[in-house]
N, C-alpha and C. Protein backbone atom coordinates (compact mmCIF):
# COMPACT_ATOMS: atom_id res chain seq x y z
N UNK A 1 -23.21 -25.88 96.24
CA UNK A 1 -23.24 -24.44 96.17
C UNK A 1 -21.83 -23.92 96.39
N UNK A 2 -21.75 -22.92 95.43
CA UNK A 2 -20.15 -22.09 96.04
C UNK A 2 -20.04 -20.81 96.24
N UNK A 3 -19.81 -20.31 97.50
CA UNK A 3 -20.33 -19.14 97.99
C UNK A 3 -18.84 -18.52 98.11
N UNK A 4 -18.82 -17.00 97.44
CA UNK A 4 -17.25 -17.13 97.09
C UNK A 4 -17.76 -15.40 98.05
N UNK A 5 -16.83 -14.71 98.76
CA UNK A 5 -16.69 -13.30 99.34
C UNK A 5 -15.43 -13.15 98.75
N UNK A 6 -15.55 -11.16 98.03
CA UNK A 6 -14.40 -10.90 97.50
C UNK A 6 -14.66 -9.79 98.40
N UNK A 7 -13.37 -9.84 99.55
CA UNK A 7 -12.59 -8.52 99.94
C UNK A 7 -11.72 -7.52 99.48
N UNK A 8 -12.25 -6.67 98.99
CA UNK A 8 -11.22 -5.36 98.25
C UNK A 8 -11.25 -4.52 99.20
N UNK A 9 -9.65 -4.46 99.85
CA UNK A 9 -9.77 -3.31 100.83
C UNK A 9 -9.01 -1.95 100.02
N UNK A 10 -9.21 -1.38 100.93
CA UNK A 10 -8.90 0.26 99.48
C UNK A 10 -7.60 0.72 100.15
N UNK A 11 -7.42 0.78 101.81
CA UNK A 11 -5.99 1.17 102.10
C UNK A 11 -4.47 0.69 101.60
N UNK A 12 -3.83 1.06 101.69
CA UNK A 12 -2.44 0.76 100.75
C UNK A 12 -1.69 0.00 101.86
N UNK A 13 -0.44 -0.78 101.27
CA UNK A 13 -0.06 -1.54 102.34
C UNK A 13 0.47 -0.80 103.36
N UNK A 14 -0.21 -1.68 104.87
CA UNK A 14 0.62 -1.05 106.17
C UNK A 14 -0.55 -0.50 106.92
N UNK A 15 -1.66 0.31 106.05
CA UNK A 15 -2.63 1.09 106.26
C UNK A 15 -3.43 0.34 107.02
N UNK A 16 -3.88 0.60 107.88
CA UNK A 16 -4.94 -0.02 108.92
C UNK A 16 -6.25 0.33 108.84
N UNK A 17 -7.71 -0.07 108.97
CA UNK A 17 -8.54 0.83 109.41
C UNK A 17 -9.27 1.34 108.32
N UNK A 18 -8.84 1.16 107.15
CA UNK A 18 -8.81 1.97 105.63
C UNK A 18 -10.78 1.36 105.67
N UNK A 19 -11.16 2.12 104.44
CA UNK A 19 -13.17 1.15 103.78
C UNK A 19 -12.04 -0.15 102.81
N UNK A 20 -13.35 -0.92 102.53
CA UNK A 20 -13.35 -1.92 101.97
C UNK A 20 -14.49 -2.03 101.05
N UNK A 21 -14.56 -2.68 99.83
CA UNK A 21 -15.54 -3.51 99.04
C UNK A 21 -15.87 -4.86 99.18
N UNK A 22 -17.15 -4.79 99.21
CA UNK A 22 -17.19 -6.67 99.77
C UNK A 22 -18.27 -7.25 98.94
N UNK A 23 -17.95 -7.51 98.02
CA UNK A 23 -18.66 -8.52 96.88
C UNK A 23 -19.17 -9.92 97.12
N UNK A 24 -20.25 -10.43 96.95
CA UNK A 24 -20.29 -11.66 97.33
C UNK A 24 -21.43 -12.33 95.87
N UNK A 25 -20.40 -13.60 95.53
CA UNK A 25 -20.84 -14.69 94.38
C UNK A 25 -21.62 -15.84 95.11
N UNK A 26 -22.66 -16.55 94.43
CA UNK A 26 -22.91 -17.52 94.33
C UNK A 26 -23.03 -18.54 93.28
N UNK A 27 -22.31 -19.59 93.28
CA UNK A 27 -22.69 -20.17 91.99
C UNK A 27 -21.97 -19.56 91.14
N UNK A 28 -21.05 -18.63 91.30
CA UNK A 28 -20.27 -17.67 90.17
C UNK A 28 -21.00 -16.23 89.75
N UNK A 29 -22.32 -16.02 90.22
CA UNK A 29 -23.13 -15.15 90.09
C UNK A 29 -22.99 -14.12 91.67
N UNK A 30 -22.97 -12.61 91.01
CA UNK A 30 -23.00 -11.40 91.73
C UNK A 30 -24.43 -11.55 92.43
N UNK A 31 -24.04 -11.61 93.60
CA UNK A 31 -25.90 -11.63 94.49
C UNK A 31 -25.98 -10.20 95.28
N UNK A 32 -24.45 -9.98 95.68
CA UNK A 32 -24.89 -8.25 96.52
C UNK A 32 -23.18 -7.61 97.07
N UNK A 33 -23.16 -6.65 96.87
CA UNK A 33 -22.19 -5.82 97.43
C UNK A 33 -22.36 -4.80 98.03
N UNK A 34 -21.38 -4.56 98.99
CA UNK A 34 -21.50 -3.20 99.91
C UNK A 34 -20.20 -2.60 99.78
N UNK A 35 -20.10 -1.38 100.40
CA UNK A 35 -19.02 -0.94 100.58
C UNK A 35 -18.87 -0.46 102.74
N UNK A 36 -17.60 -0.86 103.02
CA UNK A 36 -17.44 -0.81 104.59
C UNK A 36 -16.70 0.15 104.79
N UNK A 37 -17.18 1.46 105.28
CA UNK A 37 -16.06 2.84 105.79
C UNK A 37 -15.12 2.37 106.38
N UNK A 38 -15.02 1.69 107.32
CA UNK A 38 -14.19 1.73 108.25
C UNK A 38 -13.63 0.12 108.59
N UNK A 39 -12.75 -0.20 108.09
CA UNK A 39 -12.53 -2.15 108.87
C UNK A 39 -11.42 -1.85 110.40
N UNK A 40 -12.05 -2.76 110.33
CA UNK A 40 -11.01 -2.71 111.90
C UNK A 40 -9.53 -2.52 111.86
N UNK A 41 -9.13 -1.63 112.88
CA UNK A 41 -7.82 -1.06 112.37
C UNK A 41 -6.53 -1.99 113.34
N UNK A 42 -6.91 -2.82 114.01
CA UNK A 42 -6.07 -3.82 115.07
C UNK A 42 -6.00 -4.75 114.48
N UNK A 43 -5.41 -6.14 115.03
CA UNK A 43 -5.29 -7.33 114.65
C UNK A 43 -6.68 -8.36 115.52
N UNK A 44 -7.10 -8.98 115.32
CA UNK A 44 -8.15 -10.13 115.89
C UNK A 44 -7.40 -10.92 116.33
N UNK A 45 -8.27 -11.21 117.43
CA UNK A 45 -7.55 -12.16 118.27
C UNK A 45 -7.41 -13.68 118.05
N UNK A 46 -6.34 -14.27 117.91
CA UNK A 46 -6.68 -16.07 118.03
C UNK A 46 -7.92 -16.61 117.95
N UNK A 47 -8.30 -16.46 119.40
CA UNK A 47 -10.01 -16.69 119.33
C UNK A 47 -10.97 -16.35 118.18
N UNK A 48 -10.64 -15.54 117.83
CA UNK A 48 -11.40 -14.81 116.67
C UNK A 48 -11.67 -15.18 115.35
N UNK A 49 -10.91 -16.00 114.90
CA UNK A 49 -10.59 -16.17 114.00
C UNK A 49 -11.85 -16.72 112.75
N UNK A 50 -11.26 -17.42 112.20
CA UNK A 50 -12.25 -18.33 111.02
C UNK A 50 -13.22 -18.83 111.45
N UNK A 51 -14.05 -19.13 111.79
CA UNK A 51 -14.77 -19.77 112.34
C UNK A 51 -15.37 -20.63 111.27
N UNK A 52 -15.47 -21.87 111.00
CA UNK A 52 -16.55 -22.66 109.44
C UNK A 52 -17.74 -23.86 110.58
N UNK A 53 -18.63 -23.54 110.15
CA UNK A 53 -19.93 -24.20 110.85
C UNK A 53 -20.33 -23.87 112.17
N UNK A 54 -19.67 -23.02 113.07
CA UNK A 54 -19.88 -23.01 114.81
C UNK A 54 -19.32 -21.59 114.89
N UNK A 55 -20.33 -20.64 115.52
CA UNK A 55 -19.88 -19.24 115.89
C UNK A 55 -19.39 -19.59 117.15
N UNK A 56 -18.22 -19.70 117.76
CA UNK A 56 -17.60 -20.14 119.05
C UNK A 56 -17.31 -18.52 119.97
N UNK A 57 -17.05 -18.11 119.39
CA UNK A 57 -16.39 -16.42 120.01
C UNK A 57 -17.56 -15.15 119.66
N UNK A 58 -16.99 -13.91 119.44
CA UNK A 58 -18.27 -13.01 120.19
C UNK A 58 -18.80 -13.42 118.81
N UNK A 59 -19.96 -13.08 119.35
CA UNK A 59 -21.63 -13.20 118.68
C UNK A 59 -21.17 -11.73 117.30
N UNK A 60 -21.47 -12.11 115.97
CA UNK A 60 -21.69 -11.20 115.22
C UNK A 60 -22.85 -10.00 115.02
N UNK A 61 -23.78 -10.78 115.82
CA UNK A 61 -24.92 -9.69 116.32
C UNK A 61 -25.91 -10.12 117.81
N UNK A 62 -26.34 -9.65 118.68
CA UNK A 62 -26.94 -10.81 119.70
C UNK A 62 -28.37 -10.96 119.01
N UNK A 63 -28.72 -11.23 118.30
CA UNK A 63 -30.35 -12.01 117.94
C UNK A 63 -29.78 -13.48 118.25
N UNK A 64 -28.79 -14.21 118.38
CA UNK A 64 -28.35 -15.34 118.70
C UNK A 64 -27.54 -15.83 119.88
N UNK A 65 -28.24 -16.75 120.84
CA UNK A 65 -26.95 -17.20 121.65
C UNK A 65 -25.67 -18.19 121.58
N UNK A 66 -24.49 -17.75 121.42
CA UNK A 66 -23.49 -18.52 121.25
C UNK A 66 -23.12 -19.94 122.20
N UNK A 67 -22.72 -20.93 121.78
CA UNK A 67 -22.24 -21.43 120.66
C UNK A 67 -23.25 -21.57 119.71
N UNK A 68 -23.09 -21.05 118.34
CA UNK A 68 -24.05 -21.07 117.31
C UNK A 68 -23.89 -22.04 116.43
N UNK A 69 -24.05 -23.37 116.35
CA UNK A 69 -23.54 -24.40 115.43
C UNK A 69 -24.76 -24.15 114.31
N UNK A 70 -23.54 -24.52 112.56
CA UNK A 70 -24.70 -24.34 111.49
C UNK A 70 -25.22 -25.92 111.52
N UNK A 71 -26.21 -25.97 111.02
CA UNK A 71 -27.39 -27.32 111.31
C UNK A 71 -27.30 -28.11 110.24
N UNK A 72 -26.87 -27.86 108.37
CA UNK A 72 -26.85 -28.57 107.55
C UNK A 72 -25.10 -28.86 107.31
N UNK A 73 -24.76 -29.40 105.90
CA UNK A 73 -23.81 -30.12 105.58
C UNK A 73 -22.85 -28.83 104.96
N UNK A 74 -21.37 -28.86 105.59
CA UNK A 74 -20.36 -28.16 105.02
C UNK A 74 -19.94 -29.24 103.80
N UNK A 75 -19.67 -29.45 102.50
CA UNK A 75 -19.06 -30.44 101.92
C UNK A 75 -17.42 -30.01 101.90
N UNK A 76 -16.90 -28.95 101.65
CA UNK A 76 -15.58 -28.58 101.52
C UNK A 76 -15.88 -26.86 101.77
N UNK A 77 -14.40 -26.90 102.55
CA UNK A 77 -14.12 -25.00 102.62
C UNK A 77 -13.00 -25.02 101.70
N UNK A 78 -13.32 -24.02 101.05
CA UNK A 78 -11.24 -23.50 100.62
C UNK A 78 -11.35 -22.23 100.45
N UNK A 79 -10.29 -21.60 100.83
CA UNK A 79 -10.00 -20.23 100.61
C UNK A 79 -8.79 -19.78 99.87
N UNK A 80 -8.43 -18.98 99.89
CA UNK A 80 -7.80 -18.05 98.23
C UNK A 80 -7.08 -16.47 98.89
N UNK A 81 -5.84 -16.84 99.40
CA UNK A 81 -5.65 -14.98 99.95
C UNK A 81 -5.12 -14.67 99.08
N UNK A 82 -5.47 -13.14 98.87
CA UNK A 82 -4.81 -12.55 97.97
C UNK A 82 -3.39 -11.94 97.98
């Protein structure tokens, strides 16, 4: 499976805080998009960061207790900045 997220943020460079578009592919196929008023206007912390298979840092919502390890097979990550 290839699960691709396209971040289009709308502020211009420098701009903090600006909405965003957030597209998400599977398989090369459009499954759902939103649009986000507001992204965070600071920097994330170290801790914060990427996380691939294990939610280690704050919880993205509490219906879950952290450490959140995913249970099946990562085969490869790669990412793409724009």
């Amino acid at each position: 499976m290839n699960l691709v997220i396209d971040f289009n943020y709308e502020g211009a460079a420098g701009q903090r805080g600006k909405a965003a578009t957030v597209t998400m592919f599977v398989n090369d196929m459009k499954v759902t998009e939103g649009r986000i008023e507001r992204t965070i206007p600071l920097q994330i912390s170290v801790g914060e960061g990427l996380d691939i298979g294990e939610d280690v840092g704050s919880a993205v919502d509490f219906t879950y207790k952290l450490p959140f390890k995913f249970a099946g097979m990562i085969d490869k990550v790669t990412y793409h900045l724009k």
